[in-house]
PDB file of N, CA and C in Angstrom:
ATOM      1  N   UNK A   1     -23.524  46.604   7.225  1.00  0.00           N
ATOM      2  CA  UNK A   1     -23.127  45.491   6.422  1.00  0.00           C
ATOM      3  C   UNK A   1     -24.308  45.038   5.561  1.00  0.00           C
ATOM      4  N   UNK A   2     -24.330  44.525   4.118  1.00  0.00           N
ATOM      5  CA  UNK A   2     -24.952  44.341   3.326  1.00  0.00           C
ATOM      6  C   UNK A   2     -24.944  43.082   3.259  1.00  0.00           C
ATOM      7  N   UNK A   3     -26.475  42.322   3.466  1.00  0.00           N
ATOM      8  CA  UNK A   3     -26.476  40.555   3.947  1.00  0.00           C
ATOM      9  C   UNK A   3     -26.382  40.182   2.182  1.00  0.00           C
ATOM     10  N   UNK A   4     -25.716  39.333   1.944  1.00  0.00           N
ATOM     11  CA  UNK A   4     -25.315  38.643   0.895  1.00  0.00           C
ATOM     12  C   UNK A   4     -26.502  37.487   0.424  1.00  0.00           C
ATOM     13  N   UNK A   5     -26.960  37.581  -1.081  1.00  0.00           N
ATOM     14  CA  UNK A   5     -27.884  37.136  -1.902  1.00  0.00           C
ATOM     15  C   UNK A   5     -28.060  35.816  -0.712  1.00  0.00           C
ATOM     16  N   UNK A   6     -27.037  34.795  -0.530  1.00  0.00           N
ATOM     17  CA  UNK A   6     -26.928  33.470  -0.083  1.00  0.00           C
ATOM     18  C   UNK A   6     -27.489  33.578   1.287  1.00  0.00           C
ATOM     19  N   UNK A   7     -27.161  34.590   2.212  1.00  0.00           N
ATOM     20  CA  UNK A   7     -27.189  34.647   3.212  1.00  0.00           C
ATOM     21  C   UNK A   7     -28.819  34.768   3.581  1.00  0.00           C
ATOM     22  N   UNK A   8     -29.653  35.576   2.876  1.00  0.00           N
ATOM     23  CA  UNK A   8     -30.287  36.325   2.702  1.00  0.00           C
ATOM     24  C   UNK A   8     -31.695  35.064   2.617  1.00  0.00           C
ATOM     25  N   UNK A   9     -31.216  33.822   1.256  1.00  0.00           N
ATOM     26  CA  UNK A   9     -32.088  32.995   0.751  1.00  0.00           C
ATOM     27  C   UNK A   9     -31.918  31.830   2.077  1.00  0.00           C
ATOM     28  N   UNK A  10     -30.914  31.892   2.722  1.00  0.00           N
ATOM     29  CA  UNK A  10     -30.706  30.838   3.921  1.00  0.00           C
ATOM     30  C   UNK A  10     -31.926  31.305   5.017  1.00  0.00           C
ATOM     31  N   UNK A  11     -32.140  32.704   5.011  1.00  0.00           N
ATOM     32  CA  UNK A  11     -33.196  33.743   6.098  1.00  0.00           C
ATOM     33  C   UNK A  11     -34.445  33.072   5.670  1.00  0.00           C
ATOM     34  N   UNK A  12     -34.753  33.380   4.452  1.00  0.00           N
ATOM     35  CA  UNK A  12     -36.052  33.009   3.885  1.00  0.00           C
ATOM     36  C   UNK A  12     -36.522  31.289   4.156  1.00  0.00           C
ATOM     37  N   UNK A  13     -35.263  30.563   3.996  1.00  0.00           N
ATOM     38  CA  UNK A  13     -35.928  29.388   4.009  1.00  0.00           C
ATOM     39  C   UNK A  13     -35.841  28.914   5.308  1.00  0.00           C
ATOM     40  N   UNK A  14     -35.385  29.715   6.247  1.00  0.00           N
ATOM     41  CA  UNK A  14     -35.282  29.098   7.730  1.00  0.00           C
ATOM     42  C   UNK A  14     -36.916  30.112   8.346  1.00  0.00           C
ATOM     43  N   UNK A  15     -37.017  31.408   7.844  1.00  0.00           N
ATOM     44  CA  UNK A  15     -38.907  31.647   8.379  1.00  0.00           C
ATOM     45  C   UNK A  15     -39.835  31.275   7.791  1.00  0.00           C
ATOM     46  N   UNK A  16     -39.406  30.630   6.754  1.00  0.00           N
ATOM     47  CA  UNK A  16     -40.646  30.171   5.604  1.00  0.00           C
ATOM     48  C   UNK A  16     -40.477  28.787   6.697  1.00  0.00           C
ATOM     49  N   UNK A  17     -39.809  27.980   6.939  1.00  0.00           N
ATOM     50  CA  UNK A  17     -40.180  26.795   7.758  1.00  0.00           C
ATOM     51  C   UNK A  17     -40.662  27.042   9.103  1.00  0.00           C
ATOM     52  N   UNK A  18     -40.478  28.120   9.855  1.00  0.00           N
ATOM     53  CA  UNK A  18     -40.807  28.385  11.407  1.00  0.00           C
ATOM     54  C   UNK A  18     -42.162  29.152  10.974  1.00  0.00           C
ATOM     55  N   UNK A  19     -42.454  29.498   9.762  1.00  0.00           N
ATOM     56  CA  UNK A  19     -43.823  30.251   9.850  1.00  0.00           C
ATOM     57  C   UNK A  19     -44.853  28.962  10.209  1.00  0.00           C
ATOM     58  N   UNK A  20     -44.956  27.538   9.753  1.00  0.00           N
ATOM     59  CA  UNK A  20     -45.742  26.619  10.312  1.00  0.00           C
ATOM     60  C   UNK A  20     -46.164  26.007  11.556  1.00  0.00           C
ATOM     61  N   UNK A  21     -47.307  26.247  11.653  1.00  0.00           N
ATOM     62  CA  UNK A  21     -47.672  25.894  13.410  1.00  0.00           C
ATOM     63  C   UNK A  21     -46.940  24.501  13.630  1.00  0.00           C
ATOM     64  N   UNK A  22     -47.146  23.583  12.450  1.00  0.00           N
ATOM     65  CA  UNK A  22     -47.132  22.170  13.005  1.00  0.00           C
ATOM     66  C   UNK A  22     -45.453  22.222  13.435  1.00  0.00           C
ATOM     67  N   UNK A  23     -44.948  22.948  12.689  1.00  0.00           N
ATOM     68  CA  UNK A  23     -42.834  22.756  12.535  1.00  0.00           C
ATOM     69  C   UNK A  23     -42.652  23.352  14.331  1.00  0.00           C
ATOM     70  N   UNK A  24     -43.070  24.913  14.472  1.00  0.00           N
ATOM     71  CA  UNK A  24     -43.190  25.740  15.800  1.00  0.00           C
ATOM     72  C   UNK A  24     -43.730  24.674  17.090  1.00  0.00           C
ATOM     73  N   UNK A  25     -44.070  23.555  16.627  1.00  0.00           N
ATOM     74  CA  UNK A  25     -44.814  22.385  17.682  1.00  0.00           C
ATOM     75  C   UNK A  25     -43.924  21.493  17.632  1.00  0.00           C
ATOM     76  N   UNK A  26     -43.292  21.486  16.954  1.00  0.00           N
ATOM     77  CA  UNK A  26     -42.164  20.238  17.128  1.00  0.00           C
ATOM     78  C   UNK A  26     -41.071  20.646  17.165  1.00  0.00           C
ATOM     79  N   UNK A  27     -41.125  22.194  17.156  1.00  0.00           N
ATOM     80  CA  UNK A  27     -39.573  23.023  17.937  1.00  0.00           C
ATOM     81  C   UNK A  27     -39.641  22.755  19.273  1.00  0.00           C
ATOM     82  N   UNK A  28     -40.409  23.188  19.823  1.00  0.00           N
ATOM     83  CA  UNK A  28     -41.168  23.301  21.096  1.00  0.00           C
ATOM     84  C   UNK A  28     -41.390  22.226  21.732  1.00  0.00           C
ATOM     85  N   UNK A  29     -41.443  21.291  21.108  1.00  0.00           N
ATOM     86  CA  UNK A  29     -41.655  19.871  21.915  1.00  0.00           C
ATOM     87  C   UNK A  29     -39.997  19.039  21.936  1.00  0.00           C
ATOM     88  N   UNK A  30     -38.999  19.581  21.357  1.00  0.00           N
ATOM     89  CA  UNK A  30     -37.831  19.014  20.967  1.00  0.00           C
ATOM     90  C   UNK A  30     -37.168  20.267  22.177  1.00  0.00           C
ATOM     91  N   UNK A  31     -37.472  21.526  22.134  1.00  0.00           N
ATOM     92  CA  UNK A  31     -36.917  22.308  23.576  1.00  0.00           C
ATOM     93  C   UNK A  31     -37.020  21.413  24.405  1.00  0.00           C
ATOM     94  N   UNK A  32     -38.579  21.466  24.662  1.00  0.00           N
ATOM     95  CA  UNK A  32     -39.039  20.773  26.065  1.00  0.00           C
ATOM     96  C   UNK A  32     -37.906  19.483  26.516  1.00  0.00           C
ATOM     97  N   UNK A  33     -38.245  18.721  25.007  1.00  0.00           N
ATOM     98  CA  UNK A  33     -37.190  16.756  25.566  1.00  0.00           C
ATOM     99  C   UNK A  33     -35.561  17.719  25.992  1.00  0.00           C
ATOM    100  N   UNK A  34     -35.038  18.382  25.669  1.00  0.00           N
ATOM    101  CA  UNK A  34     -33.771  18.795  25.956  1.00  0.00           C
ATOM    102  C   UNK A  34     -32.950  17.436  25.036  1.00  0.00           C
ATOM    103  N   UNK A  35     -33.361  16.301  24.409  1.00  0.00           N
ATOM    104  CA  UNK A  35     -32.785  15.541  23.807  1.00  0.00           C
ATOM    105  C   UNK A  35     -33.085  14.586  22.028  1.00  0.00           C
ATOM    106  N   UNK A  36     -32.573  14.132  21.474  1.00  0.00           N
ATOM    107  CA  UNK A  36     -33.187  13.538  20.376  1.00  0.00           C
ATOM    108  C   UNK A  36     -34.578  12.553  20.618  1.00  0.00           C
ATOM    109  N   UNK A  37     -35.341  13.139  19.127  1.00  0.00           N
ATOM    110  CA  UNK A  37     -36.280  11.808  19.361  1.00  0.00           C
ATOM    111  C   UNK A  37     -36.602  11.500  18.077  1.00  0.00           C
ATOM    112  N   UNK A  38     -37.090  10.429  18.093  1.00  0.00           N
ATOM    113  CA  UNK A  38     -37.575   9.633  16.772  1.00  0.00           C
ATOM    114  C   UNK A  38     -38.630  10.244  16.166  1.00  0.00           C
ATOM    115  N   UNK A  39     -39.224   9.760  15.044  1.00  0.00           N
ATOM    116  CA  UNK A  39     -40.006  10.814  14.141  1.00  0.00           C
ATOM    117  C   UNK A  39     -41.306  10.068  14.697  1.00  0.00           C
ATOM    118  N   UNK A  40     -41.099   8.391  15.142  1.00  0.00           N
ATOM    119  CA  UNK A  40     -42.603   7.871  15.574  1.00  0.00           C
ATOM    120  C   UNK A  40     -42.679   8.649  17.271  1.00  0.00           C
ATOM    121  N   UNK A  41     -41.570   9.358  18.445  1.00  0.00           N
ATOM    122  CA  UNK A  41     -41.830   9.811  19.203  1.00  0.00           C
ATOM    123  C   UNK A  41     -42.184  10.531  19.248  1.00  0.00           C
ATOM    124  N   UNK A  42     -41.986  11.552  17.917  1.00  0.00           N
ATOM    125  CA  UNK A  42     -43.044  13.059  17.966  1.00  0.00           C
ATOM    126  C   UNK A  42     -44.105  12.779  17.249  1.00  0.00           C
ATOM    127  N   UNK A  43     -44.348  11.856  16.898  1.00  0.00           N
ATOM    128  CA  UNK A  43     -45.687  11.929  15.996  1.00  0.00           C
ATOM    129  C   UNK A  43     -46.631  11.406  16.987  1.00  0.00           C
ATOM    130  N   UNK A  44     -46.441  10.730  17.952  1.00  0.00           N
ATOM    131  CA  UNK A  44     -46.584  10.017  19.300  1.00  0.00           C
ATOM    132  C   UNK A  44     -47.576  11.103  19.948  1.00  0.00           C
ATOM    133  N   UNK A  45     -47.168  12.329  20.399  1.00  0.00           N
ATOM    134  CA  UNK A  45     -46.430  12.929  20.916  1.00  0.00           C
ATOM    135  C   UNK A  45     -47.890  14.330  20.446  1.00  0.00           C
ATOM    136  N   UNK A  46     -47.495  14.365  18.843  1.00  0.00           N
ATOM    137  CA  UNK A  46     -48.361  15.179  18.347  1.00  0.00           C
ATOM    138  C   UNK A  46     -49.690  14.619  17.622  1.00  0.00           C
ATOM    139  N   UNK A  47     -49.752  13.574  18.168  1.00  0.00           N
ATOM    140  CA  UNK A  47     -51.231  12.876  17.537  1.00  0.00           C
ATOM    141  C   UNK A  47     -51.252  13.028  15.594  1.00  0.00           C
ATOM    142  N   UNK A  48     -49.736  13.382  14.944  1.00  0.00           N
ATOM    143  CA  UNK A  48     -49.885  13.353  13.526  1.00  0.00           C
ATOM    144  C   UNK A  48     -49.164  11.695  13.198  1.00  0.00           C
ATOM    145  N   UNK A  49     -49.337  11.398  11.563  1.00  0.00           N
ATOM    146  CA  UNK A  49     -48.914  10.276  11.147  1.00  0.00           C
ATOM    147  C   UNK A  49     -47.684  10.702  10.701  1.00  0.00           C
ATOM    148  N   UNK A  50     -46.557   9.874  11.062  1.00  0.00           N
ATOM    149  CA  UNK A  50     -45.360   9.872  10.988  1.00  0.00           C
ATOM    150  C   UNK A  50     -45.017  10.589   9.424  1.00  0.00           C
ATOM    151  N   UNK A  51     -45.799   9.913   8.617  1.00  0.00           N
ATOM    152  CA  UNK A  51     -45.025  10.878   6.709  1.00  0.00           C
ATOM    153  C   UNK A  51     -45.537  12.056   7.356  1.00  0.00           C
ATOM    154  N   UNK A  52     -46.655  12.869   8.154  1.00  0.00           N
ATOM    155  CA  UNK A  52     -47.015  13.960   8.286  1.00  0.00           C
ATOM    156  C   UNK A  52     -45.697  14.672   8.993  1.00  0.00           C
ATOM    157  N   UNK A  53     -44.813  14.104   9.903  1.00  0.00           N
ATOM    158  CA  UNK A  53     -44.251  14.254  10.884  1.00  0.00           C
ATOM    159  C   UNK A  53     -42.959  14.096   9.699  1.00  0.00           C
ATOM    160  N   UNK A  54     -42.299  13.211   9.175  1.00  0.00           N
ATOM    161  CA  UNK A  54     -41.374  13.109   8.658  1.00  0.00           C
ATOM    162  C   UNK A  54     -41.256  14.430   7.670  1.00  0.00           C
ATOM    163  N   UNK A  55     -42.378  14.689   6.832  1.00  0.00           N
ATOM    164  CA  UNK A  55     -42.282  16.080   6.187  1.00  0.00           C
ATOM    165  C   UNK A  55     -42.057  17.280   6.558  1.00  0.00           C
ATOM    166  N   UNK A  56     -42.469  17.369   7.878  1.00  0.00           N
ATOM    167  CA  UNK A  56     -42.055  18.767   8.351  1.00  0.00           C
ATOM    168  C   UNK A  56     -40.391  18.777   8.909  1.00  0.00           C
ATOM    169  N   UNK A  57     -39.789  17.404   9.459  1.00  0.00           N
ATOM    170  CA  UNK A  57     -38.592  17.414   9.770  1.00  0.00           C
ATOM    171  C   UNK A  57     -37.556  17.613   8.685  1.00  0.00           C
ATOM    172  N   UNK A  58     -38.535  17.247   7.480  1.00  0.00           N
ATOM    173  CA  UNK A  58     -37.267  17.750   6.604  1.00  0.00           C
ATOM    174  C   UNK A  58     -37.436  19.021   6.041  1.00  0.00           C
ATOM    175  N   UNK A  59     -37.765  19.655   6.038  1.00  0.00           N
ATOM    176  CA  UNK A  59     -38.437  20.603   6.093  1.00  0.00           C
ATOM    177  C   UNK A  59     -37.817  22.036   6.995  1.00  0.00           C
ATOM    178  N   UNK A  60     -37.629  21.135   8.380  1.00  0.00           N
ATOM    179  CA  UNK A  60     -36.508  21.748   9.330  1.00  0.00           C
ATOM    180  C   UNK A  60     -34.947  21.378   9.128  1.00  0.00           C
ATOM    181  N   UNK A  61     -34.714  19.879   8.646  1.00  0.00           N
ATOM    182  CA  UNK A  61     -33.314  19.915   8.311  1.00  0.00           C
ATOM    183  C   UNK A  61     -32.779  20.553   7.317  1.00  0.00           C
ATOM    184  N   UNK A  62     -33.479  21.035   6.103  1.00  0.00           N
ATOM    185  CA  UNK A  62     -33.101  21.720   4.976  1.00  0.00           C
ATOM    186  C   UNK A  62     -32.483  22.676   5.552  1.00  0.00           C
ATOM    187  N   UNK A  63     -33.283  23.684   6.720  1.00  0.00           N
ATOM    188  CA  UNK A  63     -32.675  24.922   6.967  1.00  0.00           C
ATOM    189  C   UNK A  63     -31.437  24.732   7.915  1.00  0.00           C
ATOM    190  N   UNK A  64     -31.074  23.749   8.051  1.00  0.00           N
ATOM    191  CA  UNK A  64     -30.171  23.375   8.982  1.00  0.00           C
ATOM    192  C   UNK A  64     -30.652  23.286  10.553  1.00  0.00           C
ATOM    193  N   UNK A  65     -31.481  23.361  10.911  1.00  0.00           N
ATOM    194  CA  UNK A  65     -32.234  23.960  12.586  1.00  0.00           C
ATOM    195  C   UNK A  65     -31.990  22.493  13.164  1.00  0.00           C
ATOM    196  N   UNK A  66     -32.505  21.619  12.218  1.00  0.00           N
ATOM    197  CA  UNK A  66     -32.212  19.950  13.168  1.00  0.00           C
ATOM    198  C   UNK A  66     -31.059  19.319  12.805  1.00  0.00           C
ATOM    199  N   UNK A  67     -30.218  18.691  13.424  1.00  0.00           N
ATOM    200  CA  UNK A  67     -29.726  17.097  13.115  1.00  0.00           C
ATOM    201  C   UNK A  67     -30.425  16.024  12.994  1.00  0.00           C
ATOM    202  N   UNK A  68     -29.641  15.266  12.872  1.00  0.00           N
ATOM    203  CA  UNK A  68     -30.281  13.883  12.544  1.00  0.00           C
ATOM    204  C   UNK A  68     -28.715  13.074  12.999  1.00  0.00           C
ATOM    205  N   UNK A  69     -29.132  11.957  14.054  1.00  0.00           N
ATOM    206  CA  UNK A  69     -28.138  10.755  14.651  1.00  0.00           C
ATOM    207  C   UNK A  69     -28.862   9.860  14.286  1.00  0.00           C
ATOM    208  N   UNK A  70     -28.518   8.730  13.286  1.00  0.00           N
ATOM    209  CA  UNK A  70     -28.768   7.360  13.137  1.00  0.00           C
ATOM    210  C   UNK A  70     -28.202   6.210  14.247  1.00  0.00           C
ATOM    211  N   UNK A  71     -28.738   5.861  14.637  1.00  0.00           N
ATOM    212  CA  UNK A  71     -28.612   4.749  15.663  1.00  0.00           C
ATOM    213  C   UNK A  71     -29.641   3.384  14.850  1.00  0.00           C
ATOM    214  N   UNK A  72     -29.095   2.550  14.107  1.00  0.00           N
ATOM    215  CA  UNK A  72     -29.509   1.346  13.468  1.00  0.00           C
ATOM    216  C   UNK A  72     -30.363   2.025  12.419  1.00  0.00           C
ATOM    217  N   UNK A  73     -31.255   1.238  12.169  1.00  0.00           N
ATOM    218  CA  UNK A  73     -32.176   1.992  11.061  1.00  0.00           C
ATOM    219  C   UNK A  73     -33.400   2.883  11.626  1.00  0.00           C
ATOM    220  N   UNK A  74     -32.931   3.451  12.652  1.00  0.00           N
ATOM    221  CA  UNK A  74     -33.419   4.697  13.421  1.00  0.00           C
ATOM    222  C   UNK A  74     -32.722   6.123  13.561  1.00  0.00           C
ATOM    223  N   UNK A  75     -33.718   7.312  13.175  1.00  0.00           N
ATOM    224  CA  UNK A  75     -33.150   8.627  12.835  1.00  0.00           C
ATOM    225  C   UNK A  75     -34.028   8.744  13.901  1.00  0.00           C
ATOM    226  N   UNK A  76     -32.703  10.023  14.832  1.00  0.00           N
ATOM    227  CA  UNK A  76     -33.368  10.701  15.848  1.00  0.00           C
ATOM    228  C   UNK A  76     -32.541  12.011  15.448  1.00  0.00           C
ATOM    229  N   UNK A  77     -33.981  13.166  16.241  1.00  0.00           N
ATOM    230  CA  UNK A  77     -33.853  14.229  15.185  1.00  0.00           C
ATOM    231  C   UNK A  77     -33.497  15.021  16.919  1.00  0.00           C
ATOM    232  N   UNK A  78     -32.607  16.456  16.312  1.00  0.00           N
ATOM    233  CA  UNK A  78     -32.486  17.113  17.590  1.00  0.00           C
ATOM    234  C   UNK A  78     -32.131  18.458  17.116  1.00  0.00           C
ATOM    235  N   UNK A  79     -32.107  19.703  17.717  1.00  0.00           N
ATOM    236  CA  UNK A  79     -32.210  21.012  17.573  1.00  0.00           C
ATOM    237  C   UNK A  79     -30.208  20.907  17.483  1.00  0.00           C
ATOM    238  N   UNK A  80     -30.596  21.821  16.356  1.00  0.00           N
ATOM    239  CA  UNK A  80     -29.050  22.170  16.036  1.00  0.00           C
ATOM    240  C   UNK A  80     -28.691  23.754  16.714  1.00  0.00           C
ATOM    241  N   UNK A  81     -28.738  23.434  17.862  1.00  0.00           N
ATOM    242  CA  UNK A  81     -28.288  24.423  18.707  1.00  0.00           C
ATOM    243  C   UNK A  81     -27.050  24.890  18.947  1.00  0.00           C
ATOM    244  N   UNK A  82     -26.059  23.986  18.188  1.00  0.00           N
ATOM    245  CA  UNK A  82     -24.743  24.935  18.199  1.00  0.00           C
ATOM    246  C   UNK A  82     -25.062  25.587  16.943  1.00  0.00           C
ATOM    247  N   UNK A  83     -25.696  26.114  15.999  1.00  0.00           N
ATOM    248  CA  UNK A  83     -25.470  27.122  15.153  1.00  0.00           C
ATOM    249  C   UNK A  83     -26.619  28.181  15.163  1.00  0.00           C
ATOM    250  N   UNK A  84     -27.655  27.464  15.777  1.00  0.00           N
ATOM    251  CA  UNK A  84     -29.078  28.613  16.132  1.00  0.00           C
ATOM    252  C   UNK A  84     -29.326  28.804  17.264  1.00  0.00           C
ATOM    253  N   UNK A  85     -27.749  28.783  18.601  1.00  0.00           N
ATOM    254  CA  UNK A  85     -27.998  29.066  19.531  1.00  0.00           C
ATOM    255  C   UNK A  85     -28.787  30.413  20.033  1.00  0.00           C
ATOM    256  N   UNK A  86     -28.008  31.587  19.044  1.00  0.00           N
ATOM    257  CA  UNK A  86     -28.954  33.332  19.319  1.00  0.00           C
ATOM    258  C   UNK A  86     -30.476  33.045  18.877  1.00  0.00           C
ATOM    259  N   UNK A  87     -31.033  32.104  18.081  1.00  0.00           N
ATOM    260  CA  UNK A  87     -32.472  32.478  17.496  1.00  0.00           C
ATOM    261  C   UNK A  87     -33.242  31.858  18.315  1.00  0.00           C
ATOM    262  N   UNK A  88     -32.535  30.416  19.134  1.00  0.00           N
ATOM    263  CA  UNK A  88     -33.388  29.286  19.751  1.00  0.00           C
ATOM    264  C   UNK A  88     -33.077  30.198  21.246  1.00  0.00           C
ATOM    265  N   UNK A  89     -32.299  30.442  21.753  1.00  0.00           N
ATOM    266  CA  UNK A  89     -32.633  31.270  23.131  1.00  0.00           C
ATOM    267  C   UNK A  89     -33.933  32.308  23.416  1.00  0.00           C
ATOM    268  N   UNK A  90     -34.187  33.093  22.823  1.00  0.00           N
ATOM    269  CA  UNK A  90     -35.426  33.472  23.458  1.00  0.00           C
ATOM    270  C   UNK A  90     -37.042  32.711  22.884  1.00  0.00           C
ATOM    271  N   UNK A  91     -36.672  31.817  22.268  1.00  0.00           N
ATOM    272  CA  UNK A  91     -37.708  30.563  22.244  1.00  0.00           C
ATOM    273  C   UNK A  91     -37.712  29.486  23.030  1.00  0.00           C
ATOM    274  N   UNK A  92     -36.412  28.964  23.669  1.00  0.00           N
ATOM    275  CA  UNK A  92     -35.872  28.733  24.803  1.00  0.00           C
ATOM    276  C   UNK A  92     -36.789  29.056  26.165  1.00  0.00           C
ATOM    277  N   UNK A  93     -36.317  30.609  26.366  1.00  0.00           N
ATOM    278  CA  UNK A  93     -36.776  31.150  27.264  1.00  0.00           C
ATOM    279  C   UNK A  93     -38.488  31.310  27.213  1.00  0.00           C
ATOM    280  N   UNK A  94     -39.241  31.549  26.183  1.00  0.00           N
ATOM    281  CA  UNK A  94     -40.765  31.919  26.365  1.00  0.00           C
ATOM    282  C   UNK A  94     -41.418  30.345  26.593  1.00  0.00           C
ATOM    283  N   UNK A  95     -40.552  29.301  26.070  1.00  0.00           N
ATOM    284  CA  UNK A  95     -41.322  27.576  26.446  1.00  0.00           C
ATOM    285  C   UNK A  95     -41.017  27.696  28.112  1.00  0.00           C
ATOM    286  N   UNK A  96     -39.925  28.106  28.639  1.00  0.00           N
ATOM    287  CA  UNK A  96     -39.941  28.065  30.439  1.00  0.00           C
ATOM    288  C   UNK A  96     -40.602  28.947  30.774  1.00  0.00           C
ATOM    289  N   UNK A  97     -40.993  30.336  30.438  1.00  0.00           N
ATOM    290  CA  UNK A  97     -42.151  30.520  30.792  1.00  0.00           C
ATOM    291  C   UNK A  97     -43.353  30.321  30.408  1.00  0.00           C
ATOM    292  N   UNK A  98     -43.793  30.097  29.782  1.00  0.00           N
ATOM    293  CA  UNK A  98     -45.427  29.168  29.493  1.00  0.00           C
ATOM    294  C   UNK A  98     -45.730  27.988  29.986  1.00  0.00           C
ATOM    295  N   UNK A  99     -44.346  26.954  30.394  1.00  0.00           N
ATOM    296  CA  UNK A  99     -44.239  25.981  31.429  1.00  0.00           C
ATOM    297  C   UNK A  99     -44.178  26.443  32.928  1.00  0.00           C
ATOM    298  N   UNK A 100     -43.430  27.528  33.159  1.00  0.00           N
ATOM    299  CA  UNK A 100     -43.938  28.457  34.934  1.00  0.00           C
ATOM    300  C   UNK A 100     -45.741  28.507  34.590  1.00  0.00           C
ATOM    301  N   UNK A 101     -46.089  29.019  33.875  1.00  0.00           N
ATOM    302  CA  UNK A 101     -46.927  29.473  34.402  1.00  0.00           C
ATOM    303  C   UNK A 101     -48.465  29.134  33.792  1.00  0.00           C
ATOM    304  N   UNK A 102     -48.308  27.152  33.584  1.00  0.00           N
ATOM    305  CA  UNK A 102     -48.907  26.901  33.225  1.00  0.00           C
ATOM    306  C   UNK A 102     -49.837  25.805  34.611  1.00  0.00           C
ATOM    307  N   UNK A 103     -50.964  25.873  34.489  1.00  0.00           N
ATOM    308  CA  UNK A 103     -51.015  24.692  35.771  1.00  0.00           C
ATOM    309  C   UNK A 103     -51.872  23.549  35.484  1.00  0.00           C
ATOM    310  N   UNK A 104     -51.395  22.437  35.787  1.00  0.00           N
ATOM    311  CA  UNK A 104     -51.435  21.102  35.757  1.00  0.00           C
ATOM    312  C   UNK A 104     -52.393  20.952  37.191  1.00  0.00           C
TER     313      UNK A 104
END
């Protein structure tokens, strides 16, 4: 099957955003919560300033990878795992192991 121009530019802009350490750190830290968080909880979280933090989330919502739930004039951001369930599973899986076999 021949991936279609659209399909193709959707690829690019979803590894052009996972190629960034800081975005791959706030995948990874949004696995870990298993739930939504605010942009001041990951910035919290990642010792960056929230516009630092707000830029990369959009950044991830463009490609579709996050949601976003407003609850008052609060956006909490969360892995859009019903549509990147195949890509986020074995990223999934390598955060539980680096958490096995990390020691505290």
């Amino acid at each position: 099957m021949t991936a279609t121009p659209a399909r193709f530019m959707q690829s690019q802009a979803l590894y052009t955003a996972l190629g960034d350490e800081c975005r791959q750190t706030i995948i990874i830290l949004l696995l870990r919560a298993g739930a939504a968080r605010s942009v001041g909880e990951i910035a919290a979280q990642l010792e960056l300033s929230q516009l630092a933090v707000s830029y990369h989330l959009k950044s991830l919502r463009d490609t579709r990878l996050l949601t976003v739930e407003r609850k008052g004039t609060q956006r909490r951001y969360a892995l859009n795992t019903a549509e990147y369930a195949e890509l986020l599973a074995p990223t999934r899986e390598l955060v539980n192991l680096i958490a096995a076999c990390t020691v505290r």
